[in-house]
N, C-alpha and C. Protein backbone atom coordinates (compact mmCIF):
# COMPACT_ATOMS: atom_id res chain seq x y z
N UNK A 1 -16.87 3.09 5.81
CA UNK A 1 -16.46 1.99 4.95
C UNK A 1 -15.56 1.05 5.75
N UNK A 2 -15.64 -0.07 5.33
CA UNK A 2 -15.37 -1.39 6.10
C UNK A 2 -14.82 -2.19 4.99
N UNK A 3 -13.73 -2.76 5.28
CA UNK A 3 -13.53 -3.65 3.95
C UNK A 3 -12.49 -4.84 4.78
N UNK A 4 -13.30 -6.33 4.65
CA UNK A 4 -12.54 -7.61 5.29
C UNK A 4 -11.90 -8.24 4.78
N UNK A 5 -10.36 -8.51 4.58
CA UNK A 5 -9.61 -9.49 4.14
C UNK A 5 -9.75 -11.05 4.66
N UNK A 6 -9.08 -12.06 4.50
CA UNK A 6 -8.73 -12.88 5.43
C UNK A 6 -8.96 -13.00 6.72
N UNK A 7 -7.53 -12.15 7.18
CA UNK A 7 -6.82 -12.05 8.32
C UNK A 7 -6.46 -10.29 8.75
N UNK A 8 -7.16 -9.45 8.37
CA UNK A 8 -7.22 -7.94 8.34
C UNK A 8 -8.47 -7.32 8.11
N UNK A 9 -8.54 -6.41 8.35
CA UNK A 9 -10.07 -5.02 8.71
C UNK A 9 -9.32 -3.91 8.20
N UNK A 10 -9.79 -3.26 7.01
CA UNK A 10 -9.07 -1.97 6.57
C UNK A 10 -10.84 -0.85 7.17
N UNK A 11 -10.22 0.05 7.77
CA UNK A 11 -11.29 1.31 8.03
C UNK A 11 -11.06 2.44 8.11
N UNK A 12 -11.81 3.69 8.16
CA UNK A 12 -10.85 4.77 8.19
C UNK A 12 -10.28 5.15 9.77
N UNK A 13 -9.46 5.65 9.45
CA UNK A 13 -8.38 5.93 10.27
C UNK A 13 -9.16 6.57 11.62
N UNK A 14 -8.75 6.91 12.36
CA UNK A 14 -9.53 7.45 13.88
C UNK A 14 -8.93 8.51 14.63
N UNK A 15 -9.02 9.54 14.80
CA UNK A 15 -8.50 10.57 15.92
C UNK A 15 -7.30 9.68 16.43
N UNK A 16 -7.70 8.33 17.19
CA UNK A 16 -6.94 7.47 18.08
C UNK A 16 -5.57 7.21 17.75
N UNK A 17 -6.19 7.01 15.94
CA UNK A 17 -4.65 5.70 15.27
C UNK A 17 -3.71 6.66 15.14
N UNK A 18 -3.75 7.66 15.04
CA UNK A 18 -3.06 8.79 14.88
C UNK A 18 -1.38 8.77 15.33
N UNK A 19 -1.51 8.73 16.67
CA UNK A 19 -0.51 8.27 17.54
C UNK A 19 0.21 7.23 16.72
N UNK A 20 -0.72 6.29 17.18
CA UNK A 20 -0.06 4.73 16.69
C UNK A 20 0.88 4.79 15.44
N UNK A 21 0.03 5.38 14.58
CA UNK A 21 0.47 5.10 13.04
C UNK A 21 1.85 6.41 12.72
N UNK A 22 2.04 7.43 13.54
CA UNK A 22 3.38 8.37 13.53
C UNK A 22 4.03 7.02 14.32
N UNK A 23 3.89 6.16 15.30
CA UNK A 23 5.15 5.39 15.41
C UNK A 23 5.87 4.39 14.79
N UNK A 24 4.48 3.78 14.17
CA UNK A 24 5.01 2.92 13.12
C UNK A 24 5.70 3.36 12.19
N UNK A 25 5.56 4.68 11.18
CA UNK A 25 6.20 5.29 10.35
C UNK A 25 7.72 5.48 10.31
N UNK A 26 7.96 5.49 12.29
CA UNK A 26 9.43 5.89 12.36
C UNK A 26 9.96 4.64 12.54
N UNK A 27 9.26 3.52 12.88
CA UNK A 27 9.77 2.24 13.09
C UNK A 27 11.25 2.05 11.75
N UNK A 28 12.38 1.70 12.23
CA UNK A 28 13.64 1.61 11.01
C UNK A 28 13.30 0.84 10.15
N UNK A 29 12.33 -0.22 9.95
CA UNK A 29 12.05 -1.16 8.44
C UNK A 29 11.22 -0.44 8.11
N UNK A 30 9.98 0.28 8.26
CA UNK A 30 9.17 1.37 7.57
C UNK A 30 9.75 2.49 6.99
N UNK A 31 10.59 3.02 8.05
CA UNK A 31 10.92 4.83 7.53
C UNK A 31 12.00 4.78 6.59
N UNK A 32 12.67 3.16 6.39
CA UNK A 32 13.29 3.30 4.85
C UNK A 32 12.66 3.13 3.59
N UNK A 33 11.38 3.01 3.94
CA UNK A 33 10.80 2.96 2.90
C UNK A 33 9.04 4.21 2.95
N UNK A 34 9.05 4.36 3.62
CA UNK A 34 7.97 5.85 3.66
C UNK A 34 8.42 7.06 4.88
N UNK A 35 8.58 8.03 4.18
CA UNK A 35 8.42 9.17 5.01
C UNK A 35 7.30 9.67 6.24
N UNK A 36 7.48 10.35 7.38
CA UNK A 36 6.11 10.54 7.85
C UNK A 36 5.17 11.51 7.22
N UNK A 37 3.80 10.93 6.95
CA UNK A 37 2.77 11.82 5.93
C UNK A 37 2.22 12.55 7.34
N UNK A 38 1.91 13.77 6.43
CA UNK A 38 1.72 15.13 6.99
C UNK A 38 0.55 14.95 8.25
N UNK A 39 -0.43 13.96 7.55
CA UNK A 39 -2.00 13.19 8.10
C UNK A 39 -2.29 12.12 7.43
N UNK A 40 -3.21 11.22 8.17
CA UNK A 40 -3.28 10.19 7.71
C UNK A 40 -5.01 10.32 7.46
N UNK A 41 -5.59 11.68 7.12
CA UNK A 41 -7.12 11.18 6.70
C UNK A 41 -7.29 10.45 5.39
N UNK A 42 -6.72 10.60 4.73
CA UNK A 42 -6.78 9.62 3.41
C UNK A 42 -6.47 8.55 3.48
N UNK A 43 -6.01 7.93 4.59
CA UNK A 43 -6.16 6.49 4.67
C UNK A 43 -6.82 5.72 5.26
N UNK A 44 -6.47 4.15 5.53
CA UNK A 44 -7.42 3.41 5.96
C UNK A 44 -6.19 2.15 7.15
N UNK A 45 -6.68 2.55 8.03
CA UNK A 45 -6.64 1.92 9.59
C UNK A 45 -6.62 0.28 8.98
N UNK A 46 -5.02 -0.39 9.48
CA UNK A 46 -5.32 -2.27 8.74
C UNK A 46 -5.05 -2.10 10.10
N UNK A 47 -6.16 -3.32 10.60
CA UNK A 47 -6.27 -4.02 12.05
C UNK A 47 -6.24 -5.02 11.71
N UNK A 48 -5.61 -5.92 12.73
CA UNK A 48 -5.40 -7.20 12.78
C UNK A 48 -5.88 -7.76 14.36
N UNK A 49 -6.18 -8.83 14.26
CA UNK A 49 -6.85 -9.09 15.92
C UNK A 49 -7.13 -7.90 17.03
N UNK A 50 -7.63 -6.89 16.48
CA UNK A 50 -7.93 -5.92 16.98
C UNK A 50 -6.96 -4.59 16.81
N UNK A 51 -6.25 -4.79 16.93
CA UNK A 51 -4.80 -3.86 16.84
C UNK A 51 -4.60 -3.32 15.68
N UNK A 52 -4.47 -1.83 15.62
CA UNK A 52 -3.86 -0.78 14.63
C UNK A 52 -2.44 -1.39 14.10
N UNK A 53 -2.29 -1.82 13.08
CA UNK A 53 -1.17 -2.09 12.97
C UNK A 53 -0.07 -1.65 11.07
N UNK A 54 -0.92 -0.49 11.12
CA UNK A 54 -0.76 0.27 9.83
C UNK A 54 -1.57 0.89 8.99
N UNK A 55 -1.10 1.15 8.02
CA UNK A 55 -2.21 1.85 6.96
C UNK A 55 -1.90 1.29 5.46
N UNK A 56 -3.06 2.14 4.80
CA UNK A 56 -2.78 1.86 3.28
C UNK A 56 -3.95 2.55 2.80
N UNK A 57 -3.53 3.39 1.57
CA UNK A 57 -4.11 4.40 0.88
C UNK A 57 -4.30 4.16 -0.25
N UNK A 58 -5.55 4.83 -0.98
CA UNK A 58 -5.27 4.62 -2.16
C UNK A 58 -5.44 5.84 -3.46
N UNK A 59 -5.22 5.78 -4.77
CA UNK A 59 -5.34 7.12 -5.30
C UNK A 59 -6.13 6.84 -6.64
N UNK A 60 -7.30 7.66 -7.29
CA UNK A 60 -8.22 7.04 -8.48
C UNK A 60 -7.82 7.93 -9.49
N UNK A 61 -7.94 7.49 -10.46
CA UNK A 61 -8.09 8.25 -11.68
C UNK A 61 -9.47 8.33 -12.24
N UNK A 62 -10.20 9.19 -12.42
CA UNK A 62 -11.57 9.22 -12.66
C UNK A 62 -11.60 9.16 -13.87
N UNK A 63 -10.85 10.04 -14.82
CA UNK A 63 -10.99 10.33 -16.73
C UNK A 63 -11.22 8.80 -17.03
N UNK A 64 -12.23 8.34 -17.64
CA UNK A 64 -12.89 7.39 -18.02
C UNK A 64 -12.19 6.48 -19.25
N UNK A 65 -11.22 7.32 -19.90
CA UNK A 65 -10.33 7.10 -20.61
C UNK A 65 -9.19 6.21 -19.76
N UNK A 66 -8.57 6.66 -19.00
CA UNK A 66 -7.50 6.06 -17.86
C UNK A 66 -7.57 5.92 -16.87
N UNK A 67 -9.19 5.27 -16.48
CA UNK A 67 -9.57 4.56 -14.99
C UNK A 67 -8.48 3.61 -14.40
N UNK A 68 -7.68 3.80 -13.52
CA UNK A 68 -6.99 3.35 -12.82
C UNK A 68 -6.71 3.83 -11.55
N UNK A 69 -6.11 3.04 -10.66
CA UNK A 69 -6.60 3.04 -9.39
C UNK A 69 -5.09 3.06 -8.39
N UNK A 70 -4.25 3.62 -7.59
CA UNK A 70 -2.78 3.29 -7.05
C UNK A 70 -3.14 2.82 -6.06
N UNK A 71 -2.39 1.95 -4.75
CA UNK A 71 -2.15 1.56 -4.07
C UNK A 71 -1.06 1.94 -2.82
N UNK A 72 -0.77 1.87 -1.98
CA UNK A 72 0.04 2.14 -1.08
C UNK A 72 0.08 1.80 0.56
N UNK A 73 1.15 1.00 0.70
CA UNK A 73 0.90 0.54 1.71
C UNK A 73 1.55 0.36 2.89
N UNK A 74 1.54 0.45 4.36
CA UNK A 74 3.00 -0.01 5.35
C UNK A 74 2.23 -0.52 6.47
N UNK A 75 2.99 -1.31 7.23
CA UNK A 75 3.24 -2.09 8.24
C UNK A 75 3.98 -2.04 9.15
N UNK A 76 3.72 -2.34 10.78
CA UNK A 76 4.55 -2.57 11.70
C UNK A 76 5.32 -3.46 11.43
N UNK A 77 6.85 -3.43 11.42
CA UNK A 77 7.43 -4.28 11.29
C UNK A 77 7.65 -5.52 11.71
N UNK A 78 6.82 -5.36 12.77
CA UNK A 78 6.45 -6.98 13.88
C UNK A 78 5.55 -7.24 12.80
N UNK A 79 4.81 -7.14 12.00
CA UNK A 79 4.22 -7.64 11.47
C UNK A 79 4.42 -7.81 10.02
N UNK A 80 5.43 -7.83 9.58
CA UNK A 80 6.18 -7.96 8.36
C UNK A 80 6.28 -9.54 8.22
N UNK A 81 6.30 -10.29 7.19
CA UNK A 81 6.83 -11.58 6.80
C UNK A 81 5.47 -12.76 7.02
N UNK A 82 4.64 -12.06 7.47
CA UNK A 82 3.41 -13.05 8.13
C UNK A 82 2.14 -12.97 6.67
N UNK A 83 2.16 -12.48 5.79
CA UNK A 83 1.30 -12.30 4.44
C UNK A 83 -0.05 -11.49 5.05
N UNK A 84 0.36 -10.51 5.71
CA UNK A 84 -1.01 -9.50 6.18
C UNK A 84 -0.62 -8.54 5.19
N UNK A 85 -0.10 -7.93 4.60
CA UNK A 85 0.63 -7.38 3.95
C UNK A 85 -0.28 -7.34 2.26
N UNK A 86 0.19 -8.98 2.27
CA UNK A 86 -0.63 -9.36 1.14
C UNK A 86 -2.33 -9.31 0.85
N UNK A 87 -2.53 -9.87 2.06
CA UNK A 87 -3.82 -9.60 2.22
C UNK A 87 -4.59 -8.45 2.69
N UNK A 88 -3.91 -7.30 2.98
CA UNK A 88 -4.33 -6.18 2.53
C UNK A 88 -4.30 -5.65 1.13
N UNK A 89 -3.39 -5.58 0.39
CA UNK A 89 -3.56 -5.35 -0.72
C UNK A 89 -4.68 -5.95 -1.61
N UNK A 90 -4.65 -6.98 -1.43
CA UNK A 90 -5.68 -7.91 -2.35
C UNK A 90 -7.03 -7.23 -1.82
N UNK A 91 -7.38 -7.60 -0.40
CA UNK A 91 -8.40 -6.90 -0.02
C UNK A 91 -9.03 -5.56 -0.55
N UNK A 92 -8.01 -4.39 -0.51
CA UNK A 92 -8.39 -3.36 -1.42
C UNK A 92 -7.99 -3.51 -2.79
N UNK A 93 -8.00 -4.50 -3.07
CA UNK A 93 -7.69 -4.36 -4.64
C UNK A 93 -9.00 -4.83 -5.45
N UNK A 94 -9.54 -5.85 -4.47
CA UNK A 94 -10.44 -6.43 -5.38
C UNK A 94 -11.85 -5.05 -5.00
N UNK A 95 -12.17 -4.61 -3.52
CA UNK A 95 -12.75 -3.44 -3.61
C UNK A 95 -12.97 -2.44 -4.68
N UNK A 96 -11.69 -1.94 -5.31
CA UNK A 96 -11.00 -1.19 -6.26
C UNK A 96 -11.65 -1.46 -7.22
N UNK A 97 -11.40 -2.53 -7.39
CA UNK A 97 -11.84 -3.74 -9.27
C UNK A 97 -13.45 -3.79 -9.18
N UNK A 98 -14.18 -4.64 -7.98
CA UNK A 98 -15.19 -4.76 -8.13
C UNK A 98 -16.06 -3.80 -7.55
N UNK A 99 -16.09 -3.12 -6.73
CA UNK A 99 -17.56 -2.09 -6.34
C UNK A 99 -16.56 -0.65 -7.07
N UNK A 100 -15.46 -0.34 -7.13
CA UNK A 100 -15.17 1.32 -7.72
C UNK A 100 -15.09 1.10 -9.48
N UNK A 101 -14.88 -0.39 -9.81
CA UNK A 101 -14.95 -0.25 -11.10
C UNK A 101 -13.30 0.44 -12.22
N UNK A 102 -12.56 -0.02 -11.42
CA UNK A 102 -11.18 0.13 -11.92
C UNK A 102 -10.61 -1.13 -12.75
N UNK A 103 -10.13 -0.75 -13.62
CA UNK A 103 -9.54 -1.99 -14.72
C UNK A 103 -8.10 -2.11 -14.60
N UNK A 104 -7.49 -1.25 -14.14
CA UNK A 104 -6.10 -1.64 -13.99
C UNK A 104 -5.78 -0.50 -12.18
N UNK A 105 -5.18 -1.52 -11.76
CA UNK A 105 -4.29 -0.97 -10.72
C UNK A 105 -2.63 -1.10 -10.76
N UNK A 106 -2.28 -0.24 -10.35
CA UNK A 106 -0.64 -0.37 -9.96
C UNK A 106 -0.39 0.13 -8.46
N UNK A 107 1.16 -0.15 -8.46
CA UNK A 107 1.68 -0.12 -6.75
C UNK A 107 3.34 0.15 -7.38
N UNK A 108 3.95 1.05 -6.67
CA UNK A 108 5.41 1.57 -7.29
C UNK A 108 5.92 1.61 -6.26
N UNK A 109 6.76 0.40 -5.72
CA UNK A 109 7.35 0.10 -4.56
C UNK A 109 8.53 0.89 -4.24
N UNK A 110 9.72 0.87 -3.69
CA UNK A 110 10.99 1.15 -4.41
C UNK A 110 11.70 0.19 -4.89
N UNK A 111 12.67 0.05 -5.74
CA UNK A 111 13.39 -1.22 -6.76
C UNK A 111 14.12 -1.79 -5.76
N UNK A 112 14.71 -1.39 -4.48
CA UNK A 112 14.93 -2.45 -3.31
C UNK A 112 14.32 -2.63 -2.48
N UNK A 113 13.25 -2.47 -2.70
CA UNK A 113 12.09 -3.05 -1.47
C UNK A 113 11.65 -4.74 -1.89
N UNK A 114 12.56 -5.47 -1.75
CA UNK A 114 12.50 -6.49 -2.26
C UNK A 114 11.51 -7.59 -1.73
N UNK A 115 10.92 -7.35 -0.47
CA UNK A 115 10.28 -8.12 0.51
C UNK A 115 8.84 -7.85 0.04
N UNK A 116 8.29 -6.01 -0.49
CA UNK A 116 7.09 -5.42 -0.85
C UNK A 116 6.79 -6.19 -2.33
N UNK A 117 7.44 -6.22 -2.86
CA UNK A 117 7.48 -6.52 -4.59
C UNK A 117 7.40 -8.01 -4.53
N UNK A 118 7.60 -8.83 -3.65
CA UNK A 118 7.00 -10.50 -3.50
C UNK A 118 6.13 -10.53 -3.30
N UNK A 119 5.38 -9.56 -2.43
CA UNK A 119 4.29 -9.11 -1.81
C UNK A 119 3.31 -9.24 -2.66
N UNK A 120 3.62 -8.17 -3.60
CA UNK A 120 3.03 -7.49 -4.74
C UNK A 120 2.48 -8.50 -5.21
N UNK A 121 3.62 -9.34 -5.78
CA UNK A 121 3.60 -10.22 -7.02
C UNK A 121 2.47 -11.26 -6.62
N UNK A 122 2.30 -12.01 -5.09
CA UNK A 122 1.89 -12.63 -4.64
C UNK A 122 0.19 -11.89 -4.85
N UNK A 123 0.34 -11.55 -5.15
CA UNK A 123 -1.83 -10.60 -5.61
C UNK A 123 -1.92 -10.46 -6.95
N UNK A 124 -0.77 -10.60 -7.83
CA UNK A 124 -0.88 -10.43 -9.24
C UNK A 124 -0.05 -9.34 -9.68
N UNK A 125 0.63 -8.44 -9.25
CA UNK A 125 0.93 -7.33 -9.92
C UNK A 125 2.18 -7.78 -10.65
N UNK A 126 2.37 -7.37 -11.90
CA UNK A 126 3.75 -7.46 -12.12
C UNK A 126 4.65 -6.12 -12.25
N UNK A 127 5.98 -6.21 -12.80
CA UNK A 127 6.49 -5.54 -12.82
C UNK A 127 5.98 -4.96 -14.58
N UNK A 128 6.50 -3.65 -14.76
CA UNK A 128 6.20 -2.98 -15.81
C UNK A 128 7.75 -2.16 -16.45
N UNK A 129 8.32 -1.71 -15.38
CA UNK A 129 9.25 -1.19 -15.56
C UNK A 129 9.83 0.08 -14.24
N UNK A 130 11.43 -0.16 -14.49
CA UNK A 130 12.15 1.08 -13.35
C UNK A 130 12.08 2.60 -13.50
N UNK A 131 11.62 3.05 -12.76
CA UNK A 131 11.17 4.17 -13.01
C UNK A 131 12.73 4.97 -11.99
N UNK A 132 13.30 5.35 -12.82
CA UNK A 132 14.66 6.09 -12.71
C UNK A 132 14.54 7.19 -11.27
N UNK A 133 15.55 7.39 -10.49
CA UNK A 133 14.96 8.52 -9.84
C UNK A 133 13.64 8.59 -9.42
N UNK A 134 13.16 8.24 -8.93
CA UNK A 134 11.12 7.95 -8.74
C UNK A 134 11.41 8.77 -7.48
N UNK A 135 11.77 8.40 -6.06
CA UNK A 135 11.52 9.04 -5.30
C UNK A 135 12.48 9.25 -4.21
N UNK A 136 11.93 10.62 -3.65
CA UNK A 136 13.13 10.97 -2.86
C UNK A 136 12.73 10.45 -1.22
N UNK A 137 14.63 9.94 -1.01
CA UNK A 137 14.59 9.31 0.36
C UNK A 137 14.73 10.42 1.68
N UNK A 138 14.22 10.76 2.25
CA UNK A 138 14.02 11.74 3.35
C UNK A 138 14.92 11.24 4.23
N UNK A 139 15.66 10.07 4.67
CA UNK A 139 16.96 10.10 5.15
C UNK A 139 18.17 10.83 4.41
N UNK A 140 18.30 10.07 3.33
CA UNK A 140 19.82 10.05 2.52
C UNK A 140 19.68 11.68 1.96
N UNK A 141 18.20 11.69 1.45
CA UNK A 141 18.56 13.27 0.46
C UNK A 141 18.98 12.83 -1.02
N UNK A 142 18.92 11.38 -1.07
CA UNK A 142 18.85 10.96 -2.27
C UNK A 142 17.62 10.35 -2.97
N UNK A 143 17.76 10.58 -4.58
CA UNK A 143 16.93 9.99 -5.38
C UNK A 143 17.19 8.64 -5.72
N UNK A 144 15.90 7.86 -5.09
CA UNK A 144 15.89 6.78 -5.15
C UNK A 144 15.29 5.87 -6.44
N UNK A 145 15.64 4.57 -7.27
CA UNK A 145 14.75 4.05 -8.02
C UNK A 145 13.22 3.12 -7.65
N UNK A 146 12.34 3.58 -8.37
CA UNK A 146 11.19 2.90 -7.91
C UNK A 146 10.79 1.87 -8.94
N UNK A 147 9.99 0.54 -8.68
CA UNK A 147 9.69 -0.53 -9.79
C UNK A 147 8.07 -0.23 -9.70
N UNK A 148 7.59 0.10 -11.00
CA UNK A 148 6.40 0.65 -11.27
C UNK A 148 5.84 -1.40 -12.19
N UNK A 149 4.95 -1.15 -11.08
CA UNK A 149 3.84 -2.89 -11.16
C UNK A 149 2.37 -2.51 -11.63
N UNK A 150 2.00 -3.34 -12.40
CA UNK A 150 0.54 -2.81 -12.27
C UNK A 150 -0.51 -4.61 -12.56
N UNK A 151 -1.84 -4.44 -12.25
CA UNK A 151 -2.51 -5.76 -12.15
C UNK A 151 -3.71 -5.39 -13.00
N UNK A 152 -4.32 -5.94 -13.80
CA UNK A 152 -5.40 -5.57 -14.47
C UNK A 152 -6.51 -6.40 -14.10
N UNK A 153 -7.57 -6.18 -13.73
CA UNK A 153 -8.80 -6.44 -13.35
C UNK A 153 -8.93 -7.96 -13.54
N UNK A 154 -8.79 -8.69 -14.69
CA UNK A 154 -9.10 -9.58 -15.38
C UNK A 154 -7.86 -10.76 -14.72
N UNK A 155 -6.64 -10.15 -14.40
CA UNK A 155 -5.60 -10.62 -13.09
C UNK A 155 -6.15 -11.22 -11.86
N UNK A 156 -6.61 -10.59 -11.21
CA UNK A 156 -7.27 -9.98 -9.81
C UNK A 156 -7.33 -11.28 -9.11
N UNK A 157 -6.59 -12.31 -8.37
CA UNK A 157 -6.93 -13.93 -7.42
C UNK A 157 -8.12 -13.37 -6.65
């Protein structure tokens, strides 16, 4: 699977990115906001002019009742502020919406990730509400608040 944004190539991940993507994780504007994951086969390799330059995953709900779809996403921090960011998300979002057939997506940033949540907003998601304690920070050892967003199909730029 292949999926083209704009200005980004989401694919699956490679033996290769492997490397790459444990450094980005520890990069200091990433690792305050994601921990390093155990593996990255569940995700998907965002290239930009050729270059590995993060990931982003996603999670389905199948019960036909509460088809919905999560999001998740990070970046080299060199590449923060430039709207690749954005256009990954959108990219798999509209994937999500139109060939998997999801009616609502969400993305649960943390409540100071203030740079991700413009991000967000900038594809449609809004906010829904703070989700207290949401998740724990693997620096501090503290419970952090997360802002739970979601975009409904009929949203979708």
């Amino acid at each position: 699977m292949e999926l083209r944004g704009d200005n980004v190539l989401l694919r699956p991940v490679t033996a290769d990115d492997g490397k790459i993507l444990h450094g980005i994780v520890r990069e200091p504007e990433v690792a305050a906001w994601w921990s390093p994951p155990d593996d990255f086969d569940k995700m998907l390799a965002v290239v930009h002019e050729g270059e590995v330059i993060g990931a982003v995953q996603y999670d389905e709900e199948a019960d036909p009742e509460f088809r919905r779809a999560g999001i998740d996403i990070f970046l080299s921090a060199r590449h923060h502020g430039r709207g690749l960011g954005t256009d990954v998300v959108r990219t798999l979002a509209r994937w999500l919406v139109h060939e998997r057939g999801h009616h609502r997506l969400t993305i649960d940033p943390a409540a100071a990730n203030t740079a991700a949540i413009r991000s967000y907003g900038k594809v449609g998601f809004k906010p829904v509400g703070i989700m207290r304690a949401y998740w724990l920070d693997h620096r501090t050892g503290r419970w952090e608040d997360g802002l739970l967003m979601d975009l409904l199909a009929a949203e979708l730029t």
